[in-house]
C-alpha atoms as a PDB file:
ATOM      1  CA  UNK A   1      63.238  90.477  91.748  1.00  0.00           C
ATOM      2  CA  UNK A   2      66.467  92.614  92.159  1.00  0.00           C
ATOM      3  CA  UNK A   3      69.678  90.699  92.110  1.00  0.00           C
ATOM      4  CA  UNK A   4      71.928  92.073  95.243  1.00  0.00           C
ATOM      5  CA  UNK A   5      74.750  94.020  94.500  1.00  0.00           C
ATOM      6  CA  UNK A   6      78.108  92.086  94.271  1.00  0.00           C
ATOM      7  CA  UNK A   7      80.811  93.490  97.094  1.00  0.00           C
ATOM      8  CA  UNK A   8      83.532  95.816  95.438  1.00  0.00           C
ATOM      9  CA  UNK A   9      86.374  93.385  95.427  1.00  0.00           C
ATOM     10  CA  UNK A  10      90.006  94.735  95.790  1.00  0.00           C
ATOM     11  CA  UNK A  11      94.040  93.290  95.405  1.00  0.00           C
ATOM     12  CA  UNK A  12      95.895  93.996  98.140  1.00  0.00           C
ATOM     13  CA  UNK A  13      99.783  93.106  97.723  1.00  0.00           C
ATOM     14  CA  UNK A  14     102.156  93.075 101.018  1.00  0.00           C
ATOM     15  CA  UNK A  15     105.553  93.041 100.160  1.00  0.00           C
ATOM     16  CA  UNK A  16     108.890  93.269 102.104  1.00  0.00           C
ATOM     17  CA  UNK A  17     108.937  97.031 103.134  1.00  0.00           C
ATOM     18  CA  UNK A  18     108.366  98.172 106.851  1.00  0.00           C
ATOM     19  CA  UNK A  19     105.143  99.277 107.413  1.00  0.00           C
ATOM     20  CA  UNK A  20     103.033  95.860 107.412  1.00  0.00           C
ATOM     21  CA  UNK A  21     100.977  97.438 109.870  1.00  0.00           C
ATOM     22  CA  UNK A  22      98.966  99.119 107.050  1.00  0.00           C
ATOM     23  CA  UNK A  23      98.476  96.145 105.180  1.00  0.00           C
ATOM     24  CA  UNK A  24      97.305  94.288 108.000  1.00  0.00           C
ATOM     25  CA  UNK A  25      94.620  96.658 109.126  1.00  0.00           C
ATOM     26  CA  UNK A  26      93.790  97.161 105.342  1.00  0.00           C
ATOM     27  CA  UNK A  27      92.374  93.994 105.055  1.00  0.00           C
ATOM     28  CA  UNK A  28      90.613  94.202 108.602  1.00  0.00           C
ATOM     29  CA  UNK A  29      88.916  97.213 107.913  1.00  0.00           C
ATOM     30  CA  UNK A  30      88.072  96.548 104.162  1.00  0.00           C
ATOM     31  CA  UNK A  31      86.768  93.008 105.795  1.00  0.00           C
ATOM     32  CA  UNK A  32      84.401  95.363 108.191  1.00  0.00           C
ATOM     33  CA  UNK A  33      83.306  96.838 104.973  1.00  0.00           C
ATOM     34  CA  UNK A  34      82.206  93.680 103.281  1.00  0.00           C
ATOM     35  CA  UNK A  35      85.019  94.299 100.402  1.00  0.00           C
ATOM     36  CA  UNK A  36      86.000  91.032  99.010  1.00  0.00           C
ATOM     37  CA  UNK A  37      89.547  90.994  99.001  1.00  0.00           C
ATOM     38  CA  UNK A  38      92.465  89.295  97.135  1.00  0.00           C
ATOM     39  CA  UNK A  39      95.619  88.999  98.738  1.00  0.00           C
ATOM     40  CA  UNK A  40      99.256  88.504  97.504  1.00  0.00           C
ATOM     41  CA  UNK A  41     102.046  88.268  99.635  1.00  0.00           C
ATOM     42  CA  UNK A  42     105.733  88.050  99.114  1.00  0.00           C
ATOM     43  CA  UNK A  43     108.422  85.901 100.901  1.00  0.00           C
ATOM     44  CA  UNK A  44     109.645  88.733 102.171  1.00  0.00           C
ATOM     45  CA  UNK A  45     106.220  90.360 103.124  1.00  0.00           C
ATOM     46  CA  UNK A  46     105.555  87.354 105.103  1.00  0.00           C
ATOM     47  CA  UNK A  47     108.725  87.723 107.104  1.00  0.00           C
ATOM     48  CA  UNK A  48     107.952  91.489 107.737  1.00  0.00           C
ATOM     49  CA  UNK A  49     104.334  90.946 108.992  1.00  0.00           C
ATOM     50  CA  UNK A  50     105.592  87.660 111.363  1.00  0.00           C
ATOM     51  CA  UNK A  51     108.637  90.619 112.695  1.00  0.00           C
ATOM     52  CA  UNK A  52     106.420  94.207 112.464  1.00  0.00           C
ATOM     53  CA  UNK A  53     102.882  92.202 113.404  1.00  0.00           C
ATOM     54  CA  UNK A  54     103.989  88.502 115.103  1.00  0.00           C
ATOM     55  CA  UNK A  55     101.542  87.375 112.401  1.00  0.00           C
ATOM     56  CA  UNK A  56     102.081  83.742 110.834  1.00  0.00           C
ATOM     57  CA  UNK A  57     101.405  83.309 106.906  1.00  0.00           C
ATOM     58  CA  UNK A  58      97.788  81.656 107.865  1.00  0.00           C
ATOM     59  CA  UNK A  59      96.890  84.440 110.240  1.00  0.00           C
ATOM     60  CA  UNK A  60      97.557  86.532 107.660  1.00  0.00           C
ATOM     61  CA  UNK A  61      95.677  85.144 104.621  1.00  0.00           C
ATOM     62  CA  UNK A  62      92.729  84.285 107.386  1.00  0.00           C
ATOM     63  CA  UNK A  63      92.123  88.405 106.710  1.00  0.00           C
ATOM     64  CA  UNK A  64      91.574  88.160 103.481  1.00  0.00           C
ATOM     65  CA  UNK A  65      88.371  87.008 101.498  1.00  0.00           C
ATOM     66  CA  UNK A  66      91.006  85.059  98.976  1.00  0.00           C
ATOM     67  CA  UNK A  67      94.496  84.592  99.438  1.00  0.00           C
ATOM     68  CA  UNK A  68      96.598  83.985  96.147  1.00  0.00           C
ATOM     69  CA  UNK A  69     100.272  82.278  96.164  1.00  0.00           C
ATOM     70  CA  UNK A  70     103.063  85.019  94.443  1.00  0.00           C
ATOM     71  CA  UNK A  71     103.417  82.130  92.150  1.00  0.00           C
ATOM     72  CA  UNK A  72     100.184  81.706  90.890  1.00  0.00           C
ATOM     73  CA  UNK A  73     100.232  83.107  87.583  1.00  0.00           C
ATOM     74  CA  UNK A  74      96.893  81.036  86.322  1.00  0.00           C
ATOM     75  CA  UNK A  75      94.962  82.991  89.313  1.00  0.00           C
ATOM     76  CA  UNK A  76      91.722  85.101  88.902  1.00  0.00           C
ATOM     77  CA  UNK A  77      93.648  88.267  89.337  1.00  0.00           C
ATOM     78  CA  UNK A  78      96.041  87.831  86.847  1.00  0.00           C
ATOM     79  CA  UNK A  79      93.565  88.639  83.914  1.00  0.00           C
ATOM     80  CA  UNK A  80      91.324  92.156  83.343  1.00  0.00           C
ATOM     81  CA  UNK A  81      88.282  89.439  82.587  1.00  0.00           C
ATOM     82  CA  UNK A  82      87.986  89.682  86.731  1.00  0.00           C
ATOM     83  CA  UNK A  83      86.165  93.033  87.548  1.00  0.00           C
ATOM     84  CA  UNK A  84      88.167  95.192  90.733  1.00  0.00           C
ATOM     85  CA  UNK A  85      87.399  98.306  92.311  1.00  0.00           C
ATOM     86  CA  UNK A  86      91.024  99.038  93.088  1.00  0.00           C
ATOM     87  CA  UNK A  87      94.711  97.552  93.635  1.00  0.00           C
ATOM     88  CA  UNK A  88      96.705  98.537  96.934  1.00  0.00           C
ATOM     89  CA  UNK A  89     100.136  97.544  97.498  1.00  0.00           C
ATOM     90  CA  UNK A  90     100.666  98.254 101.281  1.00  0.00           C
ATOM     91  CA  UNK A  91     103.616  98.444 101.939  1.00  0.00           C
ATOM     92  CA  UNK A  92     105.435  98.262  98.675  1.00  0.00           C
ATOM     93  CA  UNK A  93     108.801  98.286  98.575  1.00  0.00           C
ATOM     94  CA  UNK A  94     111.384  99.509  95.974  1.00  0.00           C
ATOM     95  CA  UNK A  95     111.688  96.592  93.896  1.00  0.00           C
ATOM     96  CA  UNK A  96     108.211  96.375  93.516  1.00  0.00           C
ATOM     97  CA  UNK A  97     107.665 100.101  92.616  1.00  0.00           C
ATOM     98  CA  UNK A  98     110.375  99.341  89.972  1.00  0.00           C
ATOM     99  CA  UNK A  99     108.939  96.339  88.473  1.00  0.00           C
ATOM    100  CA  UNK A 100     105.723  97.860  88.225  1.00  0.00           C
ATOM    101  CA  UNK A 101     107.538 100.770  86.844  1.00  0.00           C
ATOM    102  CA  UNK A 102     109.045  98.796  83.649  1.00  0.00           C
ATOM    103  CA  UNK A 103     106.007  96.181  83.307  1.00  0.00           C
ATOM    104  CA  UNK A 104     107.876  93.239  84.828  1.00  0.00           C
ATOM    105  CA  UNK A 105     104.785  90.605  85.234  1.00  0.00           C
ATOM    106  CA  UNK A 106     107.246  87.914  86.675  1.00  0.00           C
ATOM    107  CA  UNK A 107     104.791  86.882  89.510  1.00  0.00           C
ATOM    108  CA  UNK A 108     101.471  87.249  90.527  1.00  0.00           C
ATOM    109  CA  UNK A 109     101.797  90.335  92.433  1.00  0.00           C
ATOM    110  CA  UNK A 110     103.304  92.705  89.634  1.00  0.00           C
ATOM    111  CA  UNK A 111     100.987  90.704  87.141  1.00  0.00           C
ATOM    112  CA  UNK A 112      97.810  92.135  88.939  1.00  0.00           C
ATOM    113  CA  UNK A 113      99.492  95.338  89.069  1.00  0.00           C
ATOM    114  CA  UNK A 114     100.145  95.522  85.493  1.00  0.00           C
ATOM    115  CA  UNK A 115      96.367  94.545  85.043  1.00  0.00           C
ATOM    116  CA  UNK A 116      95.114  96.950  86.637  1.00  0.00           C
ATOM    117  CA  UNK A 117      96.842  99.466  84.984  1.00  0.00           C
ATOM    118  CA  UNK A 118      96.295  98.347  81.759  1.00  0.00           C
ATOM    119  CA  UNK A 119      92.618  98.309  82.523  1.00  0.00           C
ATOM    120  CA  UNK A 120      92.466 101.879  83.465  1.00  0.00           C
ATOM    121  CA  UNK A 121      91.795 101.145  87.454  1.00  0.00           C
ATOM    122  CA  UNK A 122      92.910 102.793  90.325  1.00  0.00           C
ATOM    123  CA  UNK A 123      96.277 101.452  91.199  1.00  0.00           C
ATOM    124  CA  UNK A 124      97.656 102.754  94.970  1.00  0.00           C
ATOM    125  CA  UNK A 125     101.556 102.112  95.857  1.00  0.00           C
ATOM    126  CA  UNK A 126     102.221 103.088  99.820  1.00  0.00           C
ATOM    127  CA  UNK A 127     105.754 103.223  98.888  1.00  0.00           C
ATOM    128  CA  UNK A 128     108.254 102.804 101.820  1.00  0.00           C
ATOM    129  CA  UNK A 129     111.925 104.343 101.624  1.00  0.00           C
ATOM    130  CA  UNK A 130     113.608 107.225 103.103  1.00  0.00           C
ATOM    131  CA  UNK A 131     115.410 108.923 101.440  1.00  0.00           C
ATOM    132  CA  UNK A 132     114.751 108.116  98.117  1.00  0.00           C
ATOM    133  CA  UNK A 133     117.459 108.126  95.068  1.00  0.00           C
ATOM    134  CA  UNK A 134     116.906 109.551  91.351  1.00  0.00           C
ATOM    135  CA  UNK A 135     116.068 105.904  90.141  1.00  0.00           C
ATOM    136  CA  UNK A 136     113.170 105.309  92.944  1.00  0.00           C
ATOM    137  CA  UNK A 137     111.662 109.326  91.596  1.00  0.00           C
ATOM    138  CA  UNK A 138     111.705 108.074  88.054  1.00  0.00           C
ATOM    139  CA  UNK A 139     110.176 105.229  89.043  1.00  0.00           C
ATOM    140  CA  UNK A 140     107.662 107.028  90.883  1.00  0.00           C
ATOM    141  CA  UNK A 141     107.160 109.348  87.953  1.00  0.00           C
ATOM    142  CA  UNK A 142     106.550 106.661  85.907  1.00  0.00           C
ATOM    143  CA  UNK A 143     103.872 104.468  87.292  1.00  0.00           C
ATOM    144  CA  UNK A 144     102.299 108.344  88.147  1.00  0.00           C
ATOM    145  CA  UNK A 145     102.554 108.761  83.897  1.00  0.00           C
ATOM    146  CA  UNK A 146     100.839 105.438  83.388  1.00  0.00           C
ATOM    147  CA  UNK A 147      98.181 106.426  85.747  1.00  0.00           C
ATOM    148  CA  UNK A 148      99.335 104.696  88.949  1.00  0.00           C
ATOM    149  CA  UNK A 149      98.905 106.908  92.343  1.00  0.00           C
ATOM    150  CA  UNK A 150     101.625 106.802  94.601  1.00  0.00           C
ATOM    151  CA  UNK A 151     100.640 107.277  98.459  1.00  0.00           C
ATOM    152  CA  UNK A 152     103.671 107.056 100.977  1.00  0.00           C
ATOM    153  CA  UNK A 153     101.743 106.523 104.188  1.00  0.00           C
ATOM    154  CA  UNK A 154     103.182 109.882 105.877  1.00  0.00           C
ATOM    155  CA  UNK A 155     100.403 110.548 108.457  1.00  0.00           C
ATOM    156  CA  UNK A 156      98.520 113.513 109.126  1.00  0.00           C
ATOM    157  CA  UNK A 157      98.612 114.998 112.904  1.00  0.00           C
ATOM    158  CA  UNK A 158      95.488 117.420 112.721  1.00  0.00           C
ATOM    159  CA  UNK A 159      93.596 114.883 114.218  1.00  0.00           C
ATOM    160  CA  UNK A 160      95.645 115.268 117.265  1.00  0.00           C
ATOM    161  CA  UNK A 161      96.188 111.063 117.179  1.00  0.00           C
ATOM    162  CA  UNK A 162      97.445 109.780 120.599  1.00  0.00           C
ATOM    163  CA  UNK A 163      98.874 106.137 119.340  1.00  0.00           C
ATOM    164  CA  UNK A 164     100.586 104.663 116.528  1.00  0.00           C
ATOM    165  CA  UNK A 165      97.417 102.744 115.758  1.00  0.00           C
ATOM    166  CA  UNK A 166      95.086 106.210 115.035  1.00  0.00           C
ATOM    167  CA  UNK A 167      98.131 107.246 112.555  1.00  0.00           C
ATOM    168  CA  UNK A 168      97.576 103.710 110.747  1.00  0.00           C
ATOM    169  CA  UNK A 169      93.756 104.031 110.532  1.00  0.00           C
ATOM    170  CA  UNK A 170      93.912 107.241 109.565  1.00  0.00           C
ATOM    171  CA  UNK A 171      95.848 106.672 106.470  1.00  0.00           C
ATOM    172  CA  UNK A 172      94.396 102.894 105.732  1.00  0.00           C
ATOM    173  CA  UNK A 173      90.822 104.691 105.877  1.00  0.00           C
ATOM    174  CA  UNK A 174      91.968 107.550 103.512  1.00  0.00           C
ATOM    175  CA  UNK A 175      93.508 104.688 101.192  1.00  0.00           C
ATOM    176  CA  UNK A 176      90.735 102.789 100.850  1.00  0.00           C
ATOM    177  CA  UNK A 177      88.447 106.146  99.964  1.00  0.00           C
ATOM    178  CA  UNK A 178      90.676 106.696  97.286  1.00  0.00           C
ATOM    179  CA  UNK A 179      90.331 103.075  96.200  1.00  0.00           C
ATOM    180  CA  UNK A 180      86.698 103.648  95.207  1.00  0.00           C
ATOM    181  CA  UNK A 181      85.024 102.100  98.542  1.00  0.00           C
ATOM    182  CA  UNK A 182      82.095 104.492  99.377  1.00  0.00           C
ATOM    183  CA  UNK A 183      81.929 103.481 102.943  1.00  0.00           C
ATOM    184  CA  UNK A 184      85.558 104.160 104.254  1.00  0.00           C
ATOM    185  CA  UNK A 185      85.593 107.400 106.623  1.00  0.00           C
ATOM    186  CA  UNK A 186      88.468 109.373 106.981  1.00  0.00           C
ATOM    187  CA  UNK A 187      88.775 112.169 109.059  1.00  0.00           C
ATOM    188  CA  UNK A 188      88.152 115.547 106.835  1.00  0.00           C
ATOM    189  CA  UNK A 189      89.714 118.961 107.470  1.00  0.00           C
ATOM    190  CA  UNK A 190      86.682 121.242 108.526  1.00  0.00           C
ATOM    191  CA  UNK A 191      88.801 124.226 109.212  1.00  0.00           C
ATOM    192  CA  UNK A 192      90.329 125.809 112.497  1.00  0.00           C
ATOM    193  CA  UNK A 193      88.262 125.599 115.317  1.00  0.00           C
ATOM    194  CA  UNK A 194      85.483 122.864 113.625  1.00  0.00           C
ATOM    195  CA  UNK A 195      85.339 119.294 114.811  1.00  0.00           C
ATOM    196  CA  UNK A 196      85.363 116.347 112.665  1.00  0.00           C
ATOM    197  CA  UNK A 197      84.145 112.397 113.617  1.00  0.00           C
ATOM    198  CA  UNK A 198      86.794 109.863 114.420  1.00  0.00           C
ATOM    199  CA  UNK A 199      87.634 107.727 112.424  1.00  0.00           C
ATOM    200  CA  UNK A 200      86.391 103.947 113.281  1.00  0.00           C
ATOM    201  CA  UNK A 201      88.312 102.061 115.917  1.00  0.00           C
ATOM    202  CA  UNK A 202      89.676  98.815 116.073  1.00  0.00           C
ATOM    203  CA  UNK A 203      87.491  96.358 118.019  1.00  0.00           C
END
């Protein structure tokens, strides 16, 4: 008898930048997927989805398949031992990029981060500053150099989108294609003049 295949499980981390929009509907959309997901979210990502979203800490974690406290060093996701597809950090803000940057496991969050790239997986910052300085491009160059991909969510408009929300699908489904998960469906370029499907909407 053949033993079902397992779901691809992914980290998601939500820190303090602005954009918790992208987190949010990360974790729907990865839910409508059947990925298991692991969450980790910051103080200040908390504070950012109850402002951007008027989402509560439970509402939030309610998304996820596991939720994980930024504390909780001991957790499953704090050791390579525990198989992932993929790590996204959505939004991640400066501080973050910079501890991944220089290996600074101090909480969960970076911890999983560091895991991942230590174990050779895909690791996905949507970074979120404007401008950036010289220390937030090194830093960017160097989780890039240790294999890290860096993904500011700046959305695409050949689609033609017509609300905020199609910009935030757009990218989240892109995101989670480059996280490894087969069944995401972003919009492709098929040239001038082609047509391409839309990409799933919210329910």
């Amino acid at each position: 008898m053949t033993t079902p295949a397992a779901p691809p499980r992914l980290v998601v981390g939500i820190t303090g930048a602005s954009g918790a929009a992208y987190g949010v509907r990360l974790l729907e959309r990865a839910r409508d997927l059947g990925v298991e997901t692991h969450l980790v979210v910051t103080p200040s990502g908390v504070l950012n989805v109850h402002h951007e979203c008027g989402l509560d800490r439970r509402a939030l974690e309610s998304l996820a398949a596991v939720a994980h406290a930024p504390g909780e060093i001991g957790a499953c996701i704090a050791s390579g031992s525990f198989d992932t597809a993929a790590m996204v950090i959505a939004p991640c803000t400066m501080k973050t990029l910079a501890a991944v940057a220089h290996g600074f496991g101090d909480n969960l969050l970076t911890r999983a981060a560091d895991v991942t790239l230590k174990e050779r997986r895909r690791l996905i910052l949507m970074v979120r500053e404007t401008p950036f300085n010289l220390a937030h491009l090194r830093n960017m160059t160097a989780v890039t150099e240790m294999g890290g991909i860096i993904f500011p969510p700046l959305p695409a408009f050949y689609h033609r989108p017509q609300t905020v929300a199609e910009l935030v699908d757009e990218t989240v489904e892109r995101v989670l294609q480059l996280a490894g998960i087969a069944t995401a469906r972003p919009q492709a370029w098929a040239g001038l003049g082609q047509t391409t499907p839309a990409s799933p909407s919210r329910t």
